[in-house]
N, C-alpha and C. Protein backbone atom coordinates (compact mmCIF):
# COMPACT_ATOMS: atom_id res chain seq x y z
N UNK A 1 120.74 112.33 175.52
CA UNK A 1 121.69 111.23 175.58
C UNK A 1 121.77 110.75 177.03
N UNK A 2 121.78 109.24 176.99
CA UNK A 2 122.04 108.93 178.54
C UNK A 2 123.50 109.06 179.08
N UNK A 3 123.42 109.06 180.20
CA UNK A 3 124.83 108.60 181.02
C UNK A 3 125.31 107.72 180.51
N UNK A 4 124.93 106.51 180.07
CA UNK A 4 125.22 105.53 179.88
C UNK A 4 126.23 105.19 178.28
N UNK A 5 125.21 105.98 177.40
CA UNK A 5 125.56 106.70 176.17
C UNK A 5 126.83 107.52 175.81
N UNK A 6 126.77 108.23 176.77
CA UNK A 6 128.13 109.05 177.23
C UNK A 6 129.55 108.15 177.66
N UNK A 7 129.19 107.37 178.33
CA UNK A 7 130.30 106.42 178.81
C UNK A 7 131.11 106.01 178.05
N UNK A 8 129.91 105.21 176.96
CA UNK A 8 130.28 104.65 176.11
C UNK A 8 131.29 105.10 174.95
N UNK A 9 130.71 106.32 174.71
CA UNK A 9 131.38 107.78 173.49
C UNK A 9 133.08 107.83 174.37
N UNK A 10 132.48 107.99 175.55
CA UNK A 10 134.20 108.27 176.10
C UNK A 10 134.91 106.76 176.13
N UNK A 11 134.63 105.95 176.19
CA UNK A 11 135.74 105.07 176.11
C UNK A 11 135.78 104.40 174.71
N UNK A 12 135.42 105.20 173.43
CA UNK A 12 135.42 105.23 172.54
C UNK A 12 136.44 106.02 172.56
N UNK A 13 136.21 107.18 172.59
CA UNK A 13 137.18 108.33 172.40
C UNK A 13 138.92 107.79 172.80
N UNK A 14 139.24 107.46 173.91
CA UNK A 14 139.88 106.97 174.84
C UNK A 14 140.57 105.73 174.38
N UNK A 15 139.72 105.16 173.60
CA UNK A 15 140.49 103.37 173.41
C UNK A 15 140.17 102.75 174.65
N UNK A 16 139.37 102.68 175.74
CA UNK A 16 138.80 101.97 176.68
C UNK A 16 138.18 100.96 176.52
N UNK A 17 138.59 99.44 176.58
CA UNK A 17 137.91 98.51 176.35
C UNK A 17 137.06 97.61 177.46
N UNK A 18 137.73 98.06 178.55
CA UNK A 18 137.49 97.15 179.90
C UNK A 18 136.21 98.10 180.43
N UNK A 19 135.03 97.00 180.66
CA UNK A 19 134.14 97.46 181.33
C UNK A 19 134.12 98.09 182.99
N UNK A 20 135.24 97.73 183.38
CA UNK A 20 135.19 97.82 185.07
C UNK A 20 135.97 99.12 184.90
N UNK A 21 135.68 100.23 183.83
CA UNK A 21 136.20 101.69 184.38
C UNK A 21 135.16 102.21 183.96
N UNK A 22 133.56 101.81 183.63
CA UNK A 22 132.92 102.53 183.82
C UNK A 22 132.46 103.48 185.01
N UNK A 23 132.91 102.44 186.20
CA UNK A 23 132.70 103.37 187.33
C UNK A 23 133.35 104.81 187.35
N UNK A 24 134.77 104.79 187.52
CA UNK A 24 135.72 105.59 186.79
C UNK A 24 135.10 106.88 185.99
N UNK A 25 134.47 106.52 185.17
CA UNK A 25 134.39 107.14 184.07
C UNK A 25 133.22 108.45 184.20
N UNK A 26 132.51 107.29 184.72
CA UNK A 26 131.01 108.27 185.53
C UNK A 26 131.47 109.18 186.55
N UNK A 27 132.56 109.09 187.35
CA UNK A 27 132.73 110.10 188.10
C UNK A 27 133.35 111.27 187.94
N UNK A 28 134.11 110.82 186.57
CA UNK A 28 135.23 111.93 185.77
C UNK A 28 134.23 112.74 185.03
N UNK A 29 133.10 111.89 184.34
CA UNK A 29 132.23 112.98 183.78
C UNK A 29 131.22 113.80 184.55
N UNK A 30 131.20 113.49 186.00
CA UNK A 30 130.28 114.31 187.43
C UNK A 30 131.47 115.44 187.33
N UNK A 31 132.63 115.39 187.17
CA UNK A 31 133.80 116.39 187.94
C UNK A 31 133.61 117.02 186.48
N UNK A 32 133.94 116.77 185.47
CA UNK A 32 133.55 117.13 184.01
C UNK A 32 132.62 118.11 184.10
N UNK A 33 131.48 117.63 184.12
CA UNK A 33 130.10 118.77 184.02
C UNK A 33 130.41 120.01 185.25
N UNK A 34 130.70 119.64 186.38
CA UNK A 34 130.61 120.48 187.65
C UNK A 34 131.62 121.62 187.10
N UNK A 35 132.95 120.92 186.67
CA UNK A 35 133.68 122.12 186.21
C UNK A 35 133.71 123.04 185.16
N UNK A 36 132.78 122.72 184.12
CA UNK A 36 132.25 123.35 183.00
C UNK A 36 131.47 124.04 183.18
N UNK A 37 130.17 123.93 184.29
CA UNK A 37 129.63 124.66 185.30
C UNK A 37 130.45 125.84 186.01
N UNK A 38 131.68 125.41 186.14
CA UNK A 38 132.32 126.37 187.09
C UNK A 38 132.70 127.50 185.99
N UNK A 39 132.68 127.16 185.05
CA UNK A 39 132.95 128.39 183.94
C UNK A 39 131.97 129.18 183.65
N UNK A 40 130.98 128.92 183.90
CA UNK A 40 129.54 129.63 183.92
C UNK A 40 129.13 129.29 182.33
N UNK A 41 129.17 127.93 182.25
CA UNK A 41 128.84 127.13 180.92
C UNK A 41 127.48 126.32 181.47
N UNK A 42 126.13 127.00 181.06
CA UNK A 42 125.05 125.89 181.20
C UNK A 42 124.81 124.87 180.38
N UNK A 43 124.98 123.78 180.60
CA UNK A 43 125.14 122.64 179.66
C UNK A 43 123.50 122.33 179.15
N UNK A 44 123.31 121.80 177.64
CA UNK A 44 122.73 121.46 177.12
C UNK A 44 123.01 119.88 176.40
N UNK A 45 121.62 119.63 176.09
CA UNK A 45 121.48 118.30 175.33
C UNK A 45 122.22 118.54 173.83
N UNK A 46 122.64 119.87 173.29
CA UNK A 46 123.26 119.85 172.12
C UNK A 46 124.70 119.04 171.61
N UNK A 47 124.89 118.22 170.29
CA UNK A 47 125.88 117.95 170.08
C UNK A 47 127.17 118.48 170.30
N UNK A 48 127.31 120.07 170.21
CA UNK A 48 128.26 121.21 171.18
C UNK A 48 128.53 120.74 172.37
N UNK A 49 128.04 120.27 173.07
CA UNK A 49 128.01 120.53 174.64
C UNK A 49 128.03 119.02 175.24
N UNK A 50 127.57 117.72 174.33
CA UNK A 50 127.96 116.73 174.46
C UNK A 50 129.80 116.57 174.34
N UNK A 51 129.99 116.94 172.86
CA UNK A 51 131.53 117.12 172.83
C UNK A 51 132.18 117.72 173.92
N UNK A 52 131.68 119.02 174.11
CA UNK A 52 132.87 119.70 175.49
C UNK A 52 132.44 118.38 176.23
N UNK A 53 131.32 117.34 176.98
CA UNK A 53 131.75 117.04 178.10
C UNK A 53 132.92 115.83 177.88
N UNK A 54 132.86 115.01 176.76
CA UNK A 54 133.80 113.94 176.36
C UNK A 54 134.96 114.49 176.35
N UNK A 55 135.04 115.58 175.70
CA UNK A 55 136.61 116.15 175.68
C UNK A 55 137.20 116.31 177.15
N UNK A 56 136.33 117.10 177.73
CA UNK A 56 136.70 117.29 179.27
C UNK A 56 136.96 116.53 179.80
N UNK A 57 136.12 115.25 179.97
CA UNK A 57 136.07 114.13 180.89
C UNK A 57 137.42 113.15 180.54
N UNK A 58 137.64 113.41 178.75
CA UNK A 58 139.10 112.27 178.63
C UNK A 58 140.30 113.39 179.03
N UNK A 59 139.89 114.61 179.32
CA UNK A 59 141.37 115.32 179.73
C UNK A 59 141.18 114.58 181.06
N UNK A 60 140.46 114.96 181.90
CA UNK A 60 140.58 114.03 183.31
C UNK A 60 141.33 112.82 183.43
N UNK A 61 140.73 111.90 182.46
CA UNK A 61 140.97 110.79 182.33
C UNK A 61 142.60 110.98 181.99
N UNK A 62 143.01 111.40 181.05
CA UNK A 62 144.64 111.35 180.94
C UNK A 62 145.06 112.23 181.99
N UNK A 63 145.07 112.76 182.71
CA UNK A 63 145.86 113.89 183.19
C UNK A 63 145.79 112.62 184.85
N UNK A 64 144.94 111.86 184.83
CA UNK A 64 145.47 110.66 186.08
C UNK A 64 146.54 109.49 185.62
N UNK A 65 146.57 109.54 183.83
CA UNK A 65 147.81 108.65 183.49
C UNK A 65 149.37 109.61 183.80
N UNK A 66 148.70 110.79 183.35
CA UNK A 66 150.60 112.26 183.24
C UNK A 66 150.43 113.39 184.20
N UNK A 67 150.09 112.96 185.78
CA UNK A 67 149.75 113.44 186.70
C UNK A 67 150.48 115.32 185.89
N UNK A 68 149.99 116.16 186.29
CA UNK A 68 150.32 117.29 185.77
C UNK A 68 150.44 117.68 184.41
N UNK A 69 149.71 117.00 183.87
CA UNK A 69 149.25 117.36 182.22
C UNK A 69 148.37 118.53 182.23
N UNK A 70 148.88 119.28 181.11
CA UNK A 70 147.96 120.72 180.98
C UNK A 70 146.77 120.52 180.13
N UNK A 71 145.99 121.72 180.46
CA UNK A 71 144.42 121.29 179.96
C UNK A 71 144.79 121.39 178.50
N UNK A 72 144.83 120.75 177.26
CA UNK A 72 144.53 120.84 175.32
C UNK A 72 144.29 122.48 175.39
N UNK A 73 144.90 122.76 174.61
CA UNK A 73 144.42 124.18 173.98
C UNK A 73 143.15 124.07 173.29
N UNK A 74 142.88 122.11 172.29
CA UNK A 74 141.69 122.61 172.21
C UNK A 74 140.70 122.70 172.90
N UNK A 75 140.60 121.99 174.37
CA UNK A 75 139.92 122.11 175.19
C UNK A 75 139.33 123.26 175.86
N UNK A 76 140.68 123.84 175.78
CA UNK A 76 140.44 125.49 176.58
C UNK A 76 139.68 126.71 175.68
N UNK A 77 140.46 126.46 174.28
CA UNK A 77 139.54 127.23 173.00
C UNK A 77 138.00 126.85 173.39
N UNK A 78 137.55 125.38 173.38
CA UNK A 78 136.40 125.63 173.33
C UNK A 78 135.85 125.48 174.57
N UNK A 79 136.04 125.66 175.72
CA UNK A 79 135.31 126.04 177.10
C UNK A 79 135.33 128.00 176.67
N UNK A 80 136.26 128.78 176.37
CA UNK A 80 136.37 129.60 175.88
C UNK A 80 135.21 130.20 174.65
N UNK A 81 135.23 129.76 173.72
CA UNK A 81 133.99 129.87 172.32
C UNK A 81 132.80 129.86 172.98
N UNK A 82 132.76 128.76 174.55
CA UNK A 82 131.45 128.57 174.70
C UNK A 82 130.85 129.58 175.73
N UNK A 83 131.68 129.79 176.73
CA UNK A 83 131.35 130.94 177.59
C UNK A 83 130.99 132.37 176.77
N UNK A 84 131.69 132.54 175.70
CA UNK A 84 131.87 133.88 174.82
C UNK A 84 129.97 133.44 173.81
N UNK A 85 129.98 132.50 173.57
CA UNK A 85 128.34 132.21 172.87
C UNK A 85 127.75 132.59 173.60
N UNK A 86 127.22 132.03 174.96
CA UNK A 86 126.27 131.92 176.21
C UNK A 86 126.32 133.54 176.48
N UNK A 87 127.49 133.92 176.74
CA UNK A 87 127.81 135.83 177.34
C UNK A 87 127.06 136.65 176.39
N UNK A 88 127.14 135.93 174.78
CA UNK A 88 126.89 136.82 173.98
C UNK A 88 125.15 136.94 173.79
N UNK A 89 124.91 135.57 174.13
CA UNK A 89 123.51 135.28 173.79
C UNK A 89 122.03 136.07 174.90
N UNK A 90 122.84 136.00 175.82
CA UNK A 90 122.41 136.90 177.54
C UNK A 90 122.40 138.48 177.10
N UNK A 91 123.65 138.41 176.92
CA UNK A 91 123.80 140.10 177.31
C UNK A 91 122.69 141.34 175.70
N UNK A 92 122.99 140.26 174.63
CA UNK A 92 122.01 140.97 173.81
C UNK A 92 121.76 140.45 172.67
């Protein structure tokens, strides 16, 4: 999927109609991936891992409308499911 592709999915997700937050958007999903990374989540081209980054990237995205908004539980469940797959898939 492109970047571009992605953008699009998120301001789908989002209700984003205005083109001039694509900029925006691309940088929330750079901080998105980096921090999913920081979980020791290697990202793939899978439909799995497309979802975590949209989900991630629109928590970003709201949490600059409700400055101190907490991360979705479902968000955290599945950064969670996914580290516990990857751990499981490594170790044996």
């Amino acid at each position: 999927m492109t970047e571009q592709e992605r953008i699009d999915l998120i301001k789908l997700d989002q209700l984003i109609t205005e083109d001039d937050m694509n900029g925006l958007l691309k940088q929330l999903l750079k901080e998105a991936e980096a921090n999913i990374r920081r979980e020791g989540i290697t990202l793939s081209d899978s439909d799995d891992d497309e979802g975590l980054r949209r989900m991630y990237t629109g928590y970003l995205y709201q949490q600059r409308q409700e400055p101190g908004m907490q991360m979705p539980r479902m968000l955290r469940y599945a950064l969670n499911n996914r580290v516990m797959h990857e751990k499981g898939r490594t170790d044996g």
